[in-house]
Protein backbone atom coordinates (compact mmCIF):
# COMPACT_ATOMS: atom_id res chain seq x y z
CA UNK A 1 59.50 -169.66 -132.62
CA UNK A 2 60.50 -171.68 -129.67
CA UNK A 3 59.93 -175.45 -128.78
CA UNK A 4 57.62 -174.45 -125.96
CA UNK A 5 55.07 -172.18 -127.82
CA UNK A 6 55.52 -174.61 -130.90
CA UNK A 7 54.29 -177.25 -128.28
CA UNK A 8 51.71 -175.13 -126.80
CA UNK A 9 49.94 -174.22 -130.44
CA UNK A 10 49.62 -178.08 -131.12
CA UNK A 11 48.13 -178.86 -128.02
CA UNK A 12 46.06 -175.86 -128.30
CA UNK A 13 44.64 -176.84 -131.90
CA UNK A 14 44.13 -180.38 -130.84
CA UNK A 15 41.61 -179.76 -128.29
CA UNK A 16 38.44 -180.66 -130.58
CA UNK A 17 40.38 -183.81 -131.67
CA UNK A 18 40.97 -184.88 -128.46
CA UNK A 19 37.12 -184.31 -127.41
CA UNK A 20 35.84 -186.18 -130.12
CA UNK A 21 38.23 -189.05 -129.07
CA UNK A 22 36.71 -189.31 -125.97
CA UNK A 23 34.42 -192.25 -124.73
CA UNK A 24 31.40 -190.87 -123.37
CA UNK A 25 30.35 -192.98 -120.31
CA UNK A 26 27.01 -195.28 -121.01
CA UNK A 27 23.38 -194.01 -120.84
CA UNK A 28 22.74 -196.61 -118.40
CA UNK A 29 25.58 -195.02 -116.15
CA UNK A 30 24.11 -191.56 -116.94
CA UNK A 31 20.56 -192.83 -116.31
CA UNK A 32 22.12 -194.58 -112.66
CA UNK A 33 24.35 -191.63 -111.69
CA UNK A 34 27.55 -193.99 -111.44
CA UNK A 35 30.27 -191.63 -109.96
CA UNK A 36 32.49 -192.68 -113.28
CA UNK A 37 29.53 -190.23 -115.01
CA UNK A 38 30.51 -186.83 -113.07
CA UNK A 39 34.17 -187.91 -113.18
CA UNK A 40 33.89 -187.89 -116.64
CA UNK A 41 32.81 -184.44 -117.11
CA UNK A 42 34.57 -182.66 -114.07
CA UNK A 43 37.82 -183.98 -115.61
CA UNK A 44 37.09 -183.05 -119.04
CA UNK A 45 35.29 -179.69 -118.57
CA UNK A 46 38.43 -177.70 -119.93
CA UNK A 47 38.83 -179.62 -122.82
CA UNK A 48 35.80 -179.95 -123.76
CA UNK A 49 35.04 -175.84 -123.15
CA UNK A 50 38.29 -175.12 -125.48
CA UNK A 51 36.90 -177.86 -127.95
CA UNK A 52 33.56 -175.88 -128.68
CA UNK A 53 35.44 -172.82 -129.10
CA UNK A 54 37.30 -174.43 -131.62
CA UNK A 55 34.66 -175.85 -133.15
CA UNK A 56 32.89 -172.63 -133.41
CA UNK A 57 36.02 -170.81 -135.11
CA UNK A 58 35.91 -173.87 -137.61
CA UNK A 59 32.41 -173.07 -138.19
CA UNK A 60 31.63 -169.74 -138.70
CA UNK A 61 29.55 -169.35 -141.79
CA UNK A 62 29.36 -165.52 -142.82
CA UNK A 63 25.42 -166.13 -143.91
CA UNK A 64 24.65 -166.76 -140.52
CA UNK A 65 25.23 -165.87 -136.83
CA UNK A 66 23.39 -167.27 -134.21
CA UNK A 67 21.74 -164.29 -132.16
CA UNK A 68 18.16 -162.33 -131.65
CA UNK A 69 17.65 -161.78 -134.98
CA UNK A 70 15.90 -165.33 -135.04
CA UNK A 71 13.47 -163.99 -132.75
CA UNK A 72 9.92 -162.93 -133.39
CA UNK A 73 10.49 -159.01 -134.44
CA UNK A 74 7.37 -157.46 -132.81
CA UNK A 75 8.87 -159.24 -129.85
CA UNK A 76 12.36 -158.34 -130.09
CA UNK A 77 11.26 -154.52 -130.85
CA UNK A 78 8.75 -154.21 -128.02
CA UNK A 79 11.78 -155.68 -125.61
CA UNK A 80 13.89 -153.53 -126.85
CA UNK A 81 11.84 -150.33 -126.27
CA UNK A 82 10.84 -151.47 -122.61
CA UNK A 83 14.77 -151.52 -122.03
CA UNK A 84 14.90 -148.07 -123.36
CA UNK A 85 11.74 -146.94 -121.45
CA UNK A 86 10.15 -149.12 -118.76
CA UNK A 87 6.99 -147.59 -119.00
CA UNK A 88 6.51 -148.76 -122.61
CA UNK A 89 6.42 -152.68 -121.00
CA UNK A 90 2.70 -152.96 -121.60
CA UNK A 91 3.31 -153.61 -125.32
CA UNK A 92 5.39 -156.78 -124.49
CA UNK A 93 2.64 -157.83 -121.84
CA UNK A 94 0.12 -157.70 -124.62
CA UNK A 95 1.89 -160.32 -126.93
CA UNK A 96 1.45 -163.03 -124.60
CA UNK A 97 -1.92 -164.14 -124.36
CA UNK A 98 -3.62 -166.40 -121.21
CA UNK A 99 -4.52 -170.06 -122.19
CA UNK A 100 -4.90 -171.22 -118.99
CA UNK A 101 -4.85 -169.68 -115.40
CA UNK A 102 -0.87 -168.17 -114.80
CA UNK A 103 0.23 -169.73 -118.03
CA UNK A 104 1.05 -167.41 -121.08
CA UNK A 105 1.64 -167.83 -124.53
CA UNK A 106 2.99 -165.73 -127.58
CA UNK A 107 5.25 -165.97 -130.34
CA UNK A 108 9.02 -166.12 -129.40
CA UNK A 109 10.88 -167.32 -132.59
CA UNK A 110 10.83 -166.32 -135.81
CA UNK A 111 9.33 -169.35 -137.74
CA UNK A 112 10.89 -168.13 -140.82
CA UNK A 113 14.05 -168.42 -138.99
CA UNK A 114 13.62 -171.49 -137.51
CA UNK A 115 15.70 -173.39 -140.23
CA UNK A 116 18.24 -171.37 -139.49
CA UNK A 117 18.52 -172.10 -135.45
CA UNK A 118 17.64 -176.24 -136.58
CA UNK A 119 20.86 -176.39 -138.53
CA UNK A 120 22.84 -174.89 -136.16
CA UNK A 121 21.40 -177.46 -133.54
CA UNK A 122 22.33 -179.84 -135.92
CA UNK A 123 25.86 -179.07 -136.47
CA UNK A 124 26.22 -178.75 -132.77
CA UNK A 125 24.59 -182.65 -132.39
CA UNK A 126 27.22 -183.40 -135.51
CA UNK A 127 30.04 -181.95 -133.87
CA UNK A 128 30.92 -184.99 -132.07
CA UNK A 129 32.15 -183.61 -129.30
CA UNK A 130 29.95 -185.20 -125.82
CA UNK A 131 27.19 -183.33 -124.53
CA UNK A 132 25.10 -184.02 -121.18
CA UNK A 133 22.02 -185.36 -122.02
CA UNK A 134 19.11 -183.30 -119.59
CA UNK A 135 18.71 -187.01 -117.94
CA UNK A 136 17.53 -185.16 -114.63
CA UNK A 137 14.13 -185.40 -116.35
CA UNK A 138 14.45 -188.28 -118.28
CA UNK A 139 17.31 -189.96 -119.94
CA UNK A 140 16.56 -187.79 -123.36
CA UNK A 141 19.16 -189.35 -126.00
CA UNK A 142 18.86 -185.80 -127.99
CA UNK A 143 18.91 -183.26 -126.01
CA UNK A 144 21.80 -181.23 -124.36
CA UNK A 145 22.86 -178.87 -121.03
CA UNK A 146 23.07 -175.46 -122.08
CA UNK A 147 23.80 -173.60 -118.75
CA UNK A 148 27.21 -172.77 -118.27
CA UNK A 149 26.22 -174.35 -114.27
CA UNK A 150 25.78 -177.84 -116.05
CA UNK A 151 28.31 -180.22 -116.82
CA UNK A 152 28.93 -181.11 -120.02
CA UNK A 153 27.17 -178.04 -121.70
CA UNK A 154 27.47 -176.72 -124.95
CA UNK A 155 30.31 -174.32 -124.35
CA UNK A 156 30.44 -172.68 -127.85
CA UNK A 157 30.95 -168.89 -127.02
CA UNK A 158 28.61 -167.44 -129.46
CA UNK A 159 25.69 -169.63 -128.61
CA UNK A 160 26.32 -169.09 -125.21
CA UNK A 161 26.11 -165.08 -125.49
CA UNK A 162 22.70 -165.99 -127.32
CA UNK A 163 21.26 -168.09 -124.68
CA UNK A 164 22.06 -165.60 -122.18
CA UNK A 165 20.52 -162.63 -123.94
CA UNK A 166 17.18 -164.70 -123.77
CA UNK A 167 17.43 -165.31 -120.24
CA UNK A 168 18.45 -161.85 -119.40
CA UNK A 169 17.17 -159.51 -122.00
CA UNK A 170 14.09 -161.60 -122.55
CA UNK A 171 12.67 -164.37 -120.07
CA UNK A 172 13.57 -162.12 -116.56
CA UNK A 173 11.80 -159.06 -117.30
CA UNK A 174 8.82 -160.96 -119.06
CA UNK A 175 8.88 -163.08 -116.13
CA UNK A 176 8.51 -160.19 -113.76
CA UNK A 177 5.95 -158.27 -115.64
CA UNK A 178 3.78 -161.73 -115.54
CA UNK A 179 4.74 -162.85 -112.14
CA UNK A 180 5.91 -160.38 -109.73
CA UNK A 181 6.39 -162.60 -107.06
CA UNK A 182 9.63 -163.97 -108.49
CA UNK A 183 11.67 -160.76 -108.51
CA UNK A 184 14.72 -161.31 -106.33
CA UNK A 185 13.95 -165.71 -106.91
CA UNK A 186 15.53 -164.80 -110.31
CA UNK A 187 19.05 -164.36 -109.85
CA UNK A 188 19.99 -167.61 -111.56
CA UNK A 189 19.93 -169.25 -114.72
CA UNK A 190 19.18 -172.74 -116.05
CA UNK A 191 18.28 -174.68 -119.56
CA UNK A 192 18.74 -177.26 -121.62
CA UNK A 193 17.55 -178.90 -124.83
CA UNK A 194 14.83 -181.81 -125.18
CA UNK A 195 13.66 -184.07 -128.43
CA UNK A 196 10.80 -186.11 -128.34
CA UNK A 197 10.62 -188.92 -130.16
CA UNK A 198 7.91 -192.09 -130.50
CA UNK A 199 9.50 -195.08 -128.85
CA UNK A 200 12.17 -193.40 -126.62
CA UNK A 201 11.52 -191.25 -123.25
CA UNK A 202 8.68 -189.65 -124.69
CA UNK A 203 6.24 -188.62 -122.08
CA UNK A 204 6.46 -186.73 -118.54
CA UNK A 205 4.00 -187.34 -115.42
CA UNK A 206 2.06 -184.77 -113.79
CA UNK A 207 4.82 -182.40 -112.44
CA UNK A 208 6.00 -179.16 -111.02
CA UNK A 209 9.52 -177.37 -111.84
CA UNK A 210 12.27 -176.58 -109.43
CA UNK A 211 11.86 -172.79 -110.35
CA UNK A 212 10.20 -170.06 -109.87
CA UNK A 213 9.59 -169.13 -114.13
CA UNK A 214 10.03 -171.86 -116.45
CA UNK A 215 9.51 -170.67 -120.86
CA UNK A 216 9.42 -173.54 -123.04
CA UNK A 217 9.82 -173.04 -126.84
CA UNK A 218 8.72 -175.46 -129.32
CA UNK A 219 11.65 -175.45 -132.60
CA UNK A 220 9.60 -177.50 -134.57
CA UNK A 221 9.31 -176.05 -138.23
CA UNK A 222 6.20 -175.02 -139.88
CA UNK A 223 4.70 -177.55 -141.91
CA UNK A 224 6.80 -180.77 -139.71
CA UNK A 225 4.30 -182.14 -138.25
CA UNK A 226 3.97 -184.48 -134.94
CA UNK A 227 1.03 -186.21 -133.17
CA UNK A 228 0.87 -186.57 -129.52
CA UNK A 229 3.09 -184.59 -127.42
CA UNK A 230 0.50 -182.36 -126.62
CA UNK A 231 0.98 -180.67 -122.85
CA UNK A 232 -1.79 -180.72 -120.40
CA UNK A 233 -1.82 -177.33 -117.33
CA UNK A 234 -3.55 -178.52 -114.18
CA UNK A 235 -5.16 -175.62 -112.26
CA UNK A 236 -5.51 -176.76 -108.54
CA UNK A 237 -7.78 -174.35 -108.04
CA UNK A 238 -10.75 -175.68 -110.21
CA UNK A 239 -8.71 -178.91 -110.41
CA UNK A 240 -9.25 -178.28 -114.11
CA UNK A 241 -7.03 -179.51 -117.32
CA UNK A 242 -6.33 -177.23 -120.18
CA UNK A 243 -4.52 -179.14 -122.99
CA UNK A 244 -2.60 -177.03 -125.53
CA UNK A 245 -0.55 -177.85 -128.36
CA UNK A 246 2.86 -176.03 -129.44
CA UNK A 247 3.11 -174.19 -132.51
CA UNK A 248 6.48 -173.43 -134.30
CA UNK A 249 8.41 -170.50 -132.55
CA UNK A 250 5.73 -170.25 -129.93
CA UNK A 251 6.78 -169.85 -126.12
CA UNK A 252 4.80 -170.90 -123.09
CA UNK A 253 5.94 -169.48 -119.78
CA UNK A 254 4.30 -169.85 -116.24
CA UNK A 255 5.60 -170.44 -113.19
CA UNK A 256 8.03 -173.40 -111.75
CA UNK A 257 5.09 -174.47 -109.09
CA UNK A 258 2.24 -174.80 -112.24
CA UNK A 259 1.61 -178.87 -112.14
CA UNK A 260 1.93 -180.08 -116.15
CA UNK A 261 2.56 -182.86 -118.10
CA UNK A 262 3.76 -184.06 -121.50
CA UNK A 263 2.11 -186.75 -123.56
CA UNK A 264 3.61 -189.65 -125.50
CA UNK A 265 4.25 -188.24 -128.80
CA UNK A 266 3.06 -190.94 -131.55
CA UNK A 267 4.60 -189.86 -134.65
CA UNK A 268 7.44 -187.12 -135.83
CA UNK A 269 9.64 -185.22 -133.40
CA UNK A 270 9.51 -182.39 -131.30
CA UNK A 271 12.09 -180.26 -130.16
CA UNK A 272 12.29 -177.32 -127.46
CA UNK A 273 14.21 -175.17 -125.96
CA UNK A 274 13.15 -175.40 -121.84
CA UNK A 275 14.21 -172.19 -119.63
CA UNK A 276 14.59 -171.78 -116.46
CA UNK A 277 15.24 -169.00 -113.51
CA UNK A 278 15.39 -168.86 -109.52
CA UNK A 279 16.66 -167.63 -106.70
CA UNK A 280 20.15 -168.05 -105.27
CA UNK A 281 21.04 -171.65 -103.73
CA UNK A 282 17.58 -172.49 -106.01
CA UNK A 283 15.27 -170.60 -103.75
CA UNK A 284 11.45 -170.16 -104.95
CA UNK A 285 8.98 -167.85 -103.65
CA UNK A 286 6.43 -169.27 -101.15
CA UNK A 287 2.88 -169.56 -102.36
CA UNK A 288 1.76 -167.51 -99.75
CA UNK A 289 4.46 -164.64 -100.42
CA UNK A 290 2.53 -161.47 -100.77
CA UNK A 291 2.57 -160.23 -104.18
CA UNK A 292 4.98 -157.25 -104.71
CA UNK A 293 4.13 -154.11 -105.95
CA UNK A 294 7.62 -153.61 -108.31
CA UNK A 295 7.99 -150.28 -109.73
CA UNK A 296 8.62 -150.79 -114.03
CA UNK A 297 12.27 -149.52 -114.27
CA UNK A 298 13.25 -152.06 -111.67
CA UNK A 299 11.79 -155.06 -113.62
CA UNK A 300 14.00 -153.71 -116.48
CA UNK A 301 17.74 -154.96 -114.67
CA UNK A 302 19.69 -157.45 -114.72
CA UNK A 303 20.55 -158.11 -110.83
CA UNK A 304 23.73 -158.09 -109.50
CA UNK A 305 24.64 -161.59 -108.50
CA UNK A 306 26.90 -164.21 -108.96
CA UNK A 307 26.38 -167.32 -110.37
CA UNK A 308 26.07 -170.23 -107.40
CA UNK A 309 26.98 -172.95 -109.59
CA UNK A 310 24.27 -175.25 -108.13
CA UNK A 311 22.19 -177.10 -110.88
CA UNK A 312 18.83 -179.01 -110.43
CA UNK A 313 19.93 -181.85 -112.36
């Protein structure tokens, strides 16, 4: 074996070492934007990508893979029939029930699973290699990027090929069959990770995303309980508020431009999983687009499109 390849192994198996040396810039320069903060992760990005795929090899636990088998199986099966035969879509439209005008709920995770996807979360926040906070929002301490657009995302390949199956296999279609407007404002991807905990950046004002479908999932185990937290759907139409509480596993999806906001939670933690898609260079549909009329078999595809690499945050 020559000098050079001997050379290029150790730098090559050093990659996660060098990550976790690292100094991760302040969250008070994360929270200000200080141009040291982007620096940071545009000059790391390679290191840290080959880092989480070392991690992952280091990893692997033959009990468990992360992948759609955590997800809710009368879900997962009715998806997986609608990809097979579009017309069949109605039996994944059923699942997700109304609680409040445009906004839809059903069961998305497993909850017996849901230990299993928690302790991978929690090897990935033990892994000690840096990870973007979603500070767009609010300067969450525990939550990560998981887009692939973000900086400072959580690279590892296998998770990633999970994430992307839910955006693709799952949220787009779903999204189309409940909004039709947002076929073709679809194209890209975005999502990250959020924690809520009592005393930190725990509640959100009155708001509307920067997309045109947004699916939050609530991780929260069955039986761990929180208080507070609880998310309140504005209708601007009746200027009404529906408040609704997240159960383990469970999904909410609506669209981007549906005002909402987050409580303070008061006691325990809550963690999700936040989604979301739009168009190319982060287009939205109009409010006053007319509503499609989108034939079943072309809800079922994944477009043809390139990633823009444009981020909301």
């Amino acid at each position: 074996m020559t000098h050079t390849v001997l050379v290029k192994e150790h730098t090559q198996g050093s990659q996660l070492q060098r990550a976790r040396a690292l100094d991760l810039p302040s969250q008070e320069a994360m929270l200000h934007r200080d141009m040291s903060v982007q620096r940071f992760w545009d000059e790391n990005r390679m290191l840290l990508t080959d880092a989480w795929k070392e991690w992952e090899a280091s990893e692997k636990d033959p009990l468990f893979t992360i992948d759609e088998t955590l997800l809710d199986a009368k879900l997962r099966n009715a998806v997986e029939q609608a990809w097979e035969n579009p017309t069949t879509e109605t039996t994944v439209a059923d699942l997700w029930e109304q609680v409040s005008p445009g906004v839809y709920q059903a069961q998305f995770f497993d909850p017996a699973r849901l230990a299993d996807l928690r302790d991978y979360l929690a090897r990935v926040a033990n892994a000690n290699i840096p990870l973007r906070p979603p500070y767009g929002i609010a300067l969450n301490r525990h939550g990560a990027m998981l887009d692939q657009r973000s900086e400072g995302y959580l690279a590892a390949p296998n998770f990633q090929a999970f994430y992307n199956a839910i955006l693709e296999k799952y949220m787009r279609p779903i999204a189309r069959l409940l909004f039709p407007e947002v076929m073709g404002f679809d194209t890209q991807t975005f999502g990250f990770s959020i924690q809520y905990q009592p005393g930190m950046d725990t509640s959100l004002r009155l708001h509307t995303d920067a997309s045109a479908a947004t699916m939050n999932v609530n991780l929260n185990l069955p039986g761990e309980e929180y208080t507070g937290s609880e998310l309140d759907l504005y209708d601007p139409a009746t200027r009404n508020v529906k408040r609704v509480r997240f159960e383990p596993g469970v999904a909410m999806i609506h669209r981007g431009s549906v005002p909402h906001a987050a409580h303070p939670i008061t006691s325990g933690t809550r963690t999700n999983l936040v989604f979301w898609l739009y168009g190319d260079r982060m287009s939205i549909p109009s409010p006053r687009l007319q509503v499609p009329a989108i034939d079943a078999h072309d809800r079922w595809t994944v477009p043809v499109a390139v990633s823009d690499a444009l981020a909301p945050f």
